[in-house]
N, C-alpha and C. Protein backbone atom coordinates (compact mmCIF):
# COMPACT_ATOMS: atom_id res chain seq x y z
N UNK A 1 8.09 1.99 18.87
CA UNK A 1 8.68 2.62 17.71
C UNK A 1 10.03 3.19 18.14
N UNK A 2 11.25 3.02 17.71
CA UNK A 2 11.90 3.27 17.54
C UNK A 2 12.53 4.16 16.95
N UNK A 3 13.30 5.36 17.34
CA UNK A 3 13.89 6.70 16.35
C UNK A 3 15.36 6.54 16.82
N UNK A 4 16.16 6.79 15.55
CA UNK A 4 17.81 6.92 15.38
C UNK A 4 17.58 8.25 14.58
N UNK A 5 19.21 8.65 14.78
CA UNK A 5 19.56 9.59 14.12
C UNK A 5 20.28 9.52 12.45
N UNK A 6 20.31 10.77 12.16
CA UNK A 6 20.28 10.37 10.49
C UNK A 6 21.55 9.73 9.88
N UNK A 7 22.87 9.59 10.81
CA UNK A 7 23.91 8.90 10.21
C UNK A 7 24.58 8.13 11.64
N UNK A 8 24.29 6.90 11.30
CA UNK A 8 24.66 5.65 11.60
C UNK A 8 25.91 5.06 11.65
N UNK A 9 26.67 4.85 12.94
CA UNK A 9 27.85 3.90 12.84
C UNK A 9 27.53 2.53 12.30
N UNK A 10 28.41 1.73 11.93
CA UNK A 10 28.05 0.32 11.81
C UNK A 10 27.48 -0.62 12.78
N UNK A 11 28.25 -0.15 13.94
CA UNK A 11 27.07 -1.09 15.05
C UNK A 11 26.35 -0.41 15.20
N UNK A 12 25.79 0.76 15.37
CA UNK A 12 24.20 1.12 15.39
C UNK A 12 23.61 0.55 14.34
N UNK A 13 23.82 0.50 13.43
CA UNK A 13 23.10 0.05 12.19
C UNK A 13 22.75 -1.67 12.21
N UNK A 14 23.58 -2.61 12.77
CA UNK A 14 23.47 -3.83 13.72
C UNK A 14 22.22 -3.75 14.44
N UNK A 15 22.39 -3.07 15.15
CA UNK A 15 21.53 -3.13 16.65
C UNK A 15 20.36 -2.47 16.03
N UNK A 16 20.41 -1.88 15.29
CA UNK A 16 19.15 -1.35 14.20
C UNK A 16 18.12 -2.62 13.76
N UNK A 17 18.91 -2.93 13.05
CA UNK A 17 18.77 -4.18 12.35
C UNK A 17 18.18 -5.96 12.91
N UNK A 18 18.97 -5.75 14.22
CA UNK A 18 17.97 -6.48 15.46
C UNK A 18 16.73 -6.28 15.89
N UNK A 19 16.46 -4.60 15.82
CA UNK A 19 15.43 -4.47 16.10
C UNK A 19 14.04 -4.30 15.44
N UNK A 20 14.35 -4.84 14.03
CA UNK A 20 13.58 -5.19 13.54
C UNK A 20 12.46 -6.55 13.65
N UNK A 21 11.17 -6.50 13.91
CA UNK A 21 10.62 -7.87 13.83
C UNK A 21 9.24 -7.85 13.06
N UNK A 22 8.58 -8.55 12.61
CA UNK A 22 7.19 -8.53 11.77
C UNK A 22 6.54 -7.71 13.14
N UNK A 23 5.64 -6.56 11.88
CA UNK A 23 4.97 -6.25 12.52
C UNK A 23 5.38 -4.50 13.53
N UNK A 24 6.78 -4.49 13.55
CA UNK A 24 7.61 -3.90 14.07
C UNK A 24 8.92 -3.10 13.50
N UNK A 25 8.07 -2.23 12.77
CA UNK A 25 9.25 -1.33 11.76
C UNK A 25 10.00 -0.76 12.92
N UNK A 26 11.15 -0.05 12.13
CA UNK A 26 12.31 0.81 12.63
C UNK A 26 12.02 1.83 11.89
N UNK A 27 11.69 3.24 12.36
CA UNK A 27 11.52 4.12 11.64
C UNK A 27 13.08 5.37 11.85
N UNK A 28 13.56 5.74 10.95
CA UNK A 28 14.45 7.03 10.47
C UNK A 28 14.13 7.96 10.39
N UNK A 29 14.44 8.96 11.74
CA UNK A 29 13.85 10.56 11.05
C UNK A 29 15.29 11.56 10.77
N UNK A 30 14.86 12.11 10.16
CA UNK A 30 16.14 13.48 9.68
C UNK A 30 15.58 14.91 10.29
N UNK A 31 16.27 15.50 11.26
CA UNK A 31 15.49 16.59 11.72
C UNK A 31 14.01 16.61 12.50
N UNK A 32 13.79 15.44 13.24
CA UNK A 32 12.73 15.06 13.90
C UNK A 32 11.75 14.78 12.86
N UNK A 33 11.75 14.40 11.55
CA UNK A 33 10.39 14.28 10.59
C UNK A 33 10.55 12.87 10.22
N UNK A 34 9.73 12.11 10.06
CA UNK A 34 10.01 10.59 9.76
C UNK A 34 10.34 10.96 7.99
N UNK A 35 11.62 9.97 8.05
CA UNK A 35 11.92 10.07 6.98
C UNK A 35 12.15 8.33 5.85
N UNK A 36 12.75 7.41 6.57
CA UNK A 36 12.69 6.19 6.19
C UNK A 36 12.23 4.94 7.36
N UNK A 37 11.75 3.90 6.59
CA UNK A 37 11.09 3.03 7.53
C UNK A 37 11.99 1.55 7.35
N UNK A 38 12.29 0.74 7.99
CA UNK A 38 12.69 -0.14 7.90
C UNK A 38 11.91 -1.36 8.57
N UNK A 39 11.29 -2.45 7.28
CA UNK A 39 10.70 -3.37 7.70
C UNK A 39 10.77 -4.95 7.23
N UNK A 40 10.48 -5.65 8.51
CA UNK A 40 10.65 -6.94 7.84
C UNK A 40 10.00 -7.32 6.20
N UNK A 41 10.68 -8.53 5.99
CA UNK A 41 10.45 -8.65 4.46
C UNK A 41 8.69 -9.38 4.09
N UNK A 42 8.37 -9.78 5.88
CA UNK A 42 7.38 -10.21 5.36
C UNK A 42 6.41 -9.13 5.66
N UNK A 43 6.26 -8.05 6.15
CA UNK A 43 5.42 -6.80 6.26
C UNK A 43 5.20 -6.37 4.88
N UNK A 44 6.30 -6.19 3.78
CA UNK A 44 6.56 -5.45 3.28
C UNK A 44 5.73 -6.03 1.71
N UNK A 45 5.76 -7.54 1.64
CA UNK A 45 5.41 -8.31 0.99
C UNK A 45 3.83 -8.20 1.44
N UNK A 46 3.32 -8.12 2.47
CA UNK A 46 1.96 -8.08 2.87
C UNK A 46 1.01 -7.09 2.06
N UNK A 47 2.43 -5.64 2.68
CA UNK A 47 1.59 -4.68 2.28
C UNK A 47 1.61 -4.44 0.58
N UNK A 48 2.49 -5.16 -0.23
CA UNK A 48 2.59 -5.17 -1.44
C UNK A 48 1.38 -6.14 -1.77
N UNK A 49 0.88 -7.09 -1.76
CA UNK A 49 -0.13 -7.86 -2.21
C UNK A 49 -1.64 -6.82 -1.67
N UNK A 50 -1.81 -6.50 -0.05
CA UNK A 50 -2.87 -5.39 0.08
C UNK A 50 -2.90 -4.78 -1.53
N UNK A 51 -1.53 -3.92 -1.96
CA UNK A 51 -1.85 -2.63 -2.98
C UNK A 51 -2.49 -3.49 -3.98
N UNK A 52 -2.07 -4.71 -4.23
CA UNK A 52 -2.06 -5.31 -6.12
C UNK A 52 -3.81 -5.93 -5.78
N UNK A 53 -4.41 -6.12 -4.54
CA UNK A 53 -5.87 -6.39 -3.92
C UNK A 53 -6.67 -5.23 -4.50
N UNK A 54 -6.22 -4.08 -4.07
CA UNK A 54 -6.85 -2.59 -3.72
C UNK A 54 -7.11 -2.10 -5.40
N UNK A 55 -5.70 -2.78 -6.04
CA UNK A 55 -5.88 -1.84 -7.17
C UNK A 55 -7.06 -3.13 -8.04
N UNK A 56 -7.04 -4.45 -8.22
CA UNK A 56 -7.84 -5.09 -8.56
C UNK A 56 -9.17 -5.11 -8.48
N UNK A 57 -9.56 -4.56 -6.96
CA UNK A 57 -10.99 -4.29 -6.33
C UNK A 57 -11.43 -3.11 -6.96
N UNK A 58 -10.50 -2.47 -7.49
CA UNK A 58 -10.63 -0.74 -7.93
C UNK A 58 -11.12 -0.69 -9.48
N UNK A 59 -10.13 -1.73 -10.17
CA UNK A 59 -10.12 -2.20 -11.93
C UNK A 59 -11.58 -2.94 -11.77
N UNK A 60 -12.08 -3.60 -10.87
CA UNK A 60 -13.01 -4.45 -11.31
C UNK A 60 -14.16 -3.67 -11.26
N UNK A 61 -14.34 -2.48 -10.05
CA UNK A 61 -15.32 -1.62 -9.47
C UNK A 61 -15.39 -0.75 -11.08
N UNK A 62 -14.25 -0.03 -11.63
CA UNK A 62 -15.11 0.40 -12.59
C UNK A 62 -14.63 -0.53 -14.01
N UNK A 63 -14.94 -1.01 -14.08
CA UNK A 63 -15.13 -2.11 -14.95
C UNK A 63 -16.74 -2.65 -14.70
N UNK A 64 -16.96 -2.80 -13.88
CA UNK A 64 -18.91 -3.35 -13.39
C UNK A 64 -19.54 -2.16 -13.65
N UNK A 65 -18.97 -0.49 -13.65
CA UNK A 65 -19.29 0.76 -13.48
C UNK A 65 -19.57 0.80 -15.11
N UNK A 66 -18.91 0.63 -15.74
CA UNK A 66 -18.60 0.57 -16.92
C UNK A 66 -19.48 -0.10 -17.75
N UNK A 67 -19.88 -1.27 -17.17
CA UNK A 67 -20.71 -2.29 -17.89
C UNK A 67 -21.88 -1.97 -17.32
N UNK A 68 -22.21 -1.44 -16.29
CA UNK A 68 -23.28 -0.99 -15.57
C UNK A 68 -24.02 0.12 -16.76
N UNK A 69 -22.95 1.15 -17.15
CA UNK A 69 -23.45 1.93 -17.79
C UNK A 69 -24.15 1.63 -19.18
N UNK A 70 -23.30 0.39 -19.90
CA UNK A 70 -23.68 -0.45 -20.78
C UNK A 70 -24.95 -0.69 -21.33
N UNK A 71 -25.25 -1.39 -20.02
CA UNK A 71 -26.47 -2.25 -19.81
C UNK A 71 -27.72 -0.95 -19.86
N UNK A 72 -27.32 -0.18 -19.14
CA UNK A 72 -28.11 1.00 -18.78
C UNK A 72 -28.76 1.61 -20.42
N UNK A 73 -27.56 2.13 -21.00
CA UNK A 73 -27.98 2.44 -22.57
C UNK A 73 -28.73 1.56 -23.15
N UNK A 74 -28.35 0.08 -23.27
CA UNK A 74 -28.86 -0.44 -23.86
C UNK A 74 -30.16 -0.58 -23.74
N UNK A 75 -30.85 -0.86 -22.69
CA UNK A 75 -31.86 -0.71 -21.69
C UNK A 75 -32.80 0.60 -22.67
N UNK A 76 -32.51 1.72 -22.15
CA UNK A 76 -33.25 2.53 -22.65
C UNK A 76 -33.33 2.91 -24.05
N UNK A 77 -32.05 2.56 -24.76
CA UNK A 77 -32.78 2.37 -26.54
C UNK A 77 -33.54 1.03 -26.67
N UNK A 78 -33.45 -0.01 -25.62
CA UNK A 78 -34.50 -1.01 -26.33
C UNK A 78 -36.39 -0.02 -26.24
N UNK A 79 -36.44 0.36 -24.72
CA UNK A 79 -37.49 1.03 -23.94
C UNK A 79 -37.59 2.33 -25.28
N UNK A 80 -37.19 2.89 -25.83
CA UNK A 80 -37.61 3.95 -26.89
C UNK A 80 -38.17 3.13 -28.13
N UNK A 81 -37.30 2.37 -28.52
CA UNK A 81 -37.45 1.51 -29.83
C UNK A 81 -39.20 0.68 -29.66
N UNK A 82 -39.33 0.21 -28.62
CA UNK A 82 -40.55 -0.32 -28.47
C UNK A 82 -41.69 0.90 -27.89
């Protein structure tokens, strides 16, 4: 991991920029606190499809939760009715 400081000449920002590789961010801190990350395009794309996974696995979980409950009602007004 890599740390620069918060304002950059142009060739630091080069040699920055080299040191980027999958897998292998460049991280920016301001005042020793991480502040920006710099990453290849295919990390970044990875971790964007992970979120649109996570949130799908999440929509579907209560969505089955949902229909779960469904089924459940229905269930026990048939079980009263008879």
């Amino acid at each position: 991991m890599l740390l620069y400081p918060h304002f950059l000449p142009l060739t630091v920002c080069i040699t920055v920029l080299r040191d980027i590789a999958v897998g292998a961010p460049v991280f920016l801190t301001k005042n020793g606190r991480g502040r920006y990350a710099i990453l290849d395009m295919q990390d970044f794309e990875k971790t964007q499809a992970t979120i649109r996974l996570m949130n799908e696995l999440a929509k579907g979980r209560s969505e089955n939760l949902s229909l779960t409950g469904l089924v459940l009602t229905v269930y026990h007004s048939l079980v009263h009715y008879f």
